[in-house]
N, C-alpha and C. Protein backbone atom coordinates (compact mmCIF):
# COMPACT_ATOMS: atom_id res chain seq x y z
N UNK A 1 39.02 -48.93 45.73
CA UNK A 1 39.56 -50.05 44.98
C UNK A 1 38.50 -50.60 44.04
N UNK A 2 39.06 -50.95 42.94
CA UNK A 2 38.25 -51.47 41.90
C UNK A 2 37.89 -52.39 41.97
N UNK A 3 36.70 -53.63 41.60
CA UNK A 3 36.58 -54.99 41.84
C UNK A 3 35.54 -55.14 40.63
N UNK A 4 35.97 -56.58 40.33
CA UNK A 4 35.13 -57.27 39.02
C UNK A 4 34.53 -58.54 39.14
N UNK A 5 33.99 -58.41 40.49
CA UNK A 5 33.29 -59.50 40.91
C UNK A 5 31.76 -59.77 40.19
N UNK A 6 31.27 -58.15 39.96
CA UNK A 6 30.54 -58.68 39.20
C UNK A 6 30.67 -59.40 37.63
N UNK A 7 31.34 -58.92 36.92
CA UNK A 7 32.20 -60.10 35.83
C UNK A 7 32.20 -61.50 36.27
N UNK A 8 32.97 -61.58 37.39
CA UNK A 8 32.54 -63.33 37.88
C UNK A 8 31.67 -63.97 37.91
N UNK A 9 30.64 -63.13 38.61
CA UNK A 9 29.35 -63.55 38.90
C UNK A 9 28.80 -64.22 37.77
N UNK A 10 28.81 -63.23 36.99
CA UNK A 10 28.20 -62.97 35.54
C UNK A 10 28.84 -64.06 34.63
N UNK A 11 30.32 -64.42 34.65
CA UNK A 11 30.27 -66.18 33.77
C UNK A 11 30.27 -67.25 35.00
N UNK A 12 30.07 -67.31 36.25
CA UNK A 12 29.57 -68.29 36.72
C UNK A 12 28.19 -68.65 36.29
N UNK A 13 27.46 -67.72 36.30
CA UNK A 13 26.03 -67.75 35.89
C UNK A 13 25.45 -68.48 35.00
N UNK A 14 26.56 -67.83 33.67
CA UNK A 14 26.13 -67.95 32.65
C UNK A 14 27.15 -69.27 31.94
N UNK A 15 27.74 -69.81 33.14
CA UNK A 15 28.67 -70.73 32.78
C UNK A 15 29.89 -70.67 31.33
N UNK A 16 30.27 -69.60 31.85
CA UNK A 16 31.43 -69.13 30.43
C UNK A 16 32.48 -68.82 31.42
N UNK A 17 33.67 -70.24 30.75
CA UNK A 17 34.60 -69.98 31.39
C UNK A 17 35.47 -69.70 31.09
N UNK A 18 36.23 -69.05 31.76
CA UNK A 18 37.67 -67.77 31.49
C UNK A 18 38.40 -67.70 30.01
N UNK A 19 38.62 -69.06 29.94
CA UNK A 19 39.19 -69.66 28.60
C UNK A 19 38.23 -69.06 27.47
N UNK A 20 36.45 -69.77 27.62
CA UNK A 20 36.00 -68.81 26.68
C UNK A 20 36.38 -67.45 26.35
N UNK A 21 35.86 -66.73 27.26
CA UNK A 21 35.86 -65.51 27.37
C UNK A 21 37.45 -65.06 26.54
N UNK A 22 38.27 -65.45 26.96
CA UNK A 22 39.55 -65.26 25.96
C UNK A 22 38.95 -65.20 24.96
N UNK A 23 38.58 -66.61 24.28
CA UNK A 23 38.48 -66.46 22.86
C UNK A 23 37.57 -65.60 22.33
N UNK A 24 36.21 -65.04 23.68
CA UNK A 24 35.70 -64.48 22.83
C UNK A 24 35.66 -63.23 22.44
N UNK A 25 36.97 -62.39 23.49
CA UNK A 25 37.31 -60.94 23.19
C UNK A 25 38.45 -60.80 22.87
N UNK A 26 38.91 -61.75 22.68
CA UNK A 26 40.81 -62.10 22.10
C UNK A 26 41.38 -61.12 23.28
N UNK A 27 41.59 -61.20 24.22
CA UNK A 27 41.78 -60.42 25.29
C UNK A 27 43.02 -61.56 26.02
N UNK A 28 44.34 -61.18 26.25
CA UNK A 28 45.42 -61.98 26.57
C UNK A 28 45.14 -63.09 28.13
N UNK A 29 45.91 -63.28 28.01
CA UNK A 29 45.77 -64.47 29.52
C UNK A 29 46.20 -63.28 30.91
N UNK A 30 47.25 -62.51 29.98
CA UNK A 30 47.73 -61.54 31.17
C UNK A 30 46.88 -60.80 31.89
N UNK A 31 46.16 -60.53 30.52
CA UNK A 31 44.65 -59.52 31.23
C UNK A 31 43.80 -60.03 31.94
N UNK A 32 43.22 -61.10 31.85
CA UNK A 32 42.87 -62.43 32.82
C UNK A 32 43.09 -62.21 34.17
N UNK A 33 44.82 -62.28 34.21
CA UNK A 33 45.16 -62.71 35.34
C UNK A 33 44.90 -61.10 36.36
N UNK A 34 45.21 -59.98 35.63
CA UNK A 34 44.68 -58.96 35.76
C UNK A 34 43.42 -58.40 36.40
N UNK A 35 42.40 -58.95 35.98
CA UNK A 35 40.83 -58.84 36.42
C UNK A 35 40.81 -59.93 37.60
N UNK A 36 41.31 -61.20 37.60
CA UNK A 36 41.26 -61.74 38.41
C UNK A 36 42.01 -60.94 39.93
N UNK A 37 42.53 -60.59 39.47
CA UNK A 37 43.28 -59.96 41.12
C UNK A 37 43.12 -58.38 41.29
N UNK A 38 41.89 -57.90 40.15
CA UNK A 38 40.99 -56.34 40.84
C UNK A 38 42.88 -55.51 40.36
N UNK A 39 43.45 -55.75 39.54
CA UNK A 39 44.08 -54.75 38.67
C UNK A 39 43.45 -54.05 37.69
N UNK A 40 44.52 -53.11 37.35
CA UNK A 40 43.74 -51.94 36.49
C UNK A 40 44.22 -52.81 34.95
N UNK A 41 42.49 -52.51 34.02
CA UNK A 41 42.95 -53.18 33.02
C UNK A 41 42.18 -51.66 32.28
N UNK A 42 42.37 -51.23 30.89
CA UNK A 42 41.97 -50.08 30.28
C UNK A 42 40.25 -50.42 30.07
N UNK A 43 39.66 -49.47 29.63
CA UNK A 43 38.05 -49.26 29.33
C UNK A 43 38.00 -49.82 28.04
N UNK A 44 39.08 -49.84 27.19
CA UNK A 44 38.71 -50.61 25.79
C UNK A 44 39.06 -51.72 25.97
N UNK A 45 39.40 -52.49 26.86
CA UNK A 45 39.30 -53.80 27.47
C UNK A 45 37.84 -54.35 28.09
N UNK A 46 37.70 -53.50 28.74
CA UNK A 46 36.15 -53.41 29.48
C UNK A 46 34.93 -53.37 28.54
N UNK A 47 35.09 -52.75 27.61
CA UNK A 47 34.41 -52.35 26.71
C UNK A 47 34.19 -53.59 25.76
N UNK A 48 35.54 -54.47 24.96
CA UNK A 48 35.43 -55.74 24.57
C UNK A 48 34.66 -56.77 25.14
N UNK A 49 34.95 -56.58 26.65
CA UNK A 49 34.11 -57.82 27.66
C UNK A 49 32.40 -57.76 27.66
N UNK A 50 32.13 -56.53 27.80
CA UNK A 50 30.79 -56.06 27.60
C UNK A 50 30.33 -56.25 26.78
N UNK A 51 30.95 -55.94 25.81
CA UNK A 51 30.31 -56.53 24.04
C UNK A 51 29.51 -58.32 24.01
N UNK A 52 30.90 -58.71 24.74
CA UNK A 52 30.92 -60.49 24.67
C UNK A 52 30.00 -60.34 25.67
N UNK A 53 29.71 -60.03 26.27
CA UNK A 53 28.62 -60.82 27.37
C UNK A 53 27.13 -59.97 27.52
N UNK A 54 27.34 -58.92 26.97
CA UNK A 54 25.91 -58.26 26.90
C UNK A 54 25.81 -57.78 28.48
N UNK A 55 26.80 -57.39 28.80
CA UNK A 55 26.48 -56.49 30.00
C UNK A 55 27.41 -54.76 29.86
N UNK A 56 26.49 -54.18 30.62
CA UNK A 56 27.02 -52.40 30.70
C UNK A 56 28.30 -52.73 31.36
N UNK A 57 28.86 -51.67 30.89
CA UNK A 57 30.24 -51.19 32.38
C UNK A 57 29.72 -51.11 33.26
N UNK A 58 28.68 -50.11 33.71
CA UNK A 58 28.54 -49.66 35.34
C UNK A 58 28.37 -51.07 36.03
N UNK A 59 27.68 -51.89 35.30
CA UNK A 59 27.02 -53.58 36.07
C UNK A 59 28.72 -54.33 35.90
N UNK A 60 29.54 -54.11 35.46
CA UNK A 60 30.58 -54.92 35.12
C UNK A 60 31.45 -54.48 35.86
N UNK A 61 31.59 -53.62 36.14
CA UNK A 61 32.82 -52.94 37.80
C UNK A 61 32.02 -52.74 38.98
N UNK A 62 32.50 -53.47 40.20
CA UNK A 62 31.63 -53.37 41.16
C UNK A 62 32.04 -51.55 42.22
N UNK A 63 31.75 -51.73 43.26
CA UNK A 63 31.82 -50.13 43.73
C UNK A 63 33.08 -50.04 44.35
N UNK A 64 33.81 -49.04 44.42
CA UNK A 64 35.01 -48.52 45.54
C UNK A 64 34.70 -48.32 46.51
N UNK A 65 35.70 -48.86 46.97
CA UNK A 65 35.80 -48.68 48.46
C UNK A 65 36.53 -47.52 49.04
């Protein structure tokens, strides 16, 4: 199973919250709700988020179980 806890981690941290993060990959609310509950969202989604926050994929999806 997929998990994006590290993503969480990573705007708790850095205090950017969800709402930002919308605006700052224009990335829908649906998709949101998506990552929030470890659904499958595409790599050019992943790829947008990474951009905005200056983190890799591999650090941005945590491990399977």
């Amino acid at each position: 199973m997929i998990s994006y806890k590290p993503l969480h981690k990573l705007l708790i941290d850095r205090d950017i919250k969800k709402q930002e993060l919308l605006k700052m990959t224009g990335i829908s609310s649906a998709t949101m709700a998506k990552l929030n509950t470890n659904e499958y969202v595409s790599l050019e989604i992943i790829d947008k988020i990474c951009a905005a926050v200056g983190l890799s994929a591999w650090r941005f999806i945590g491990a399977y179980s």
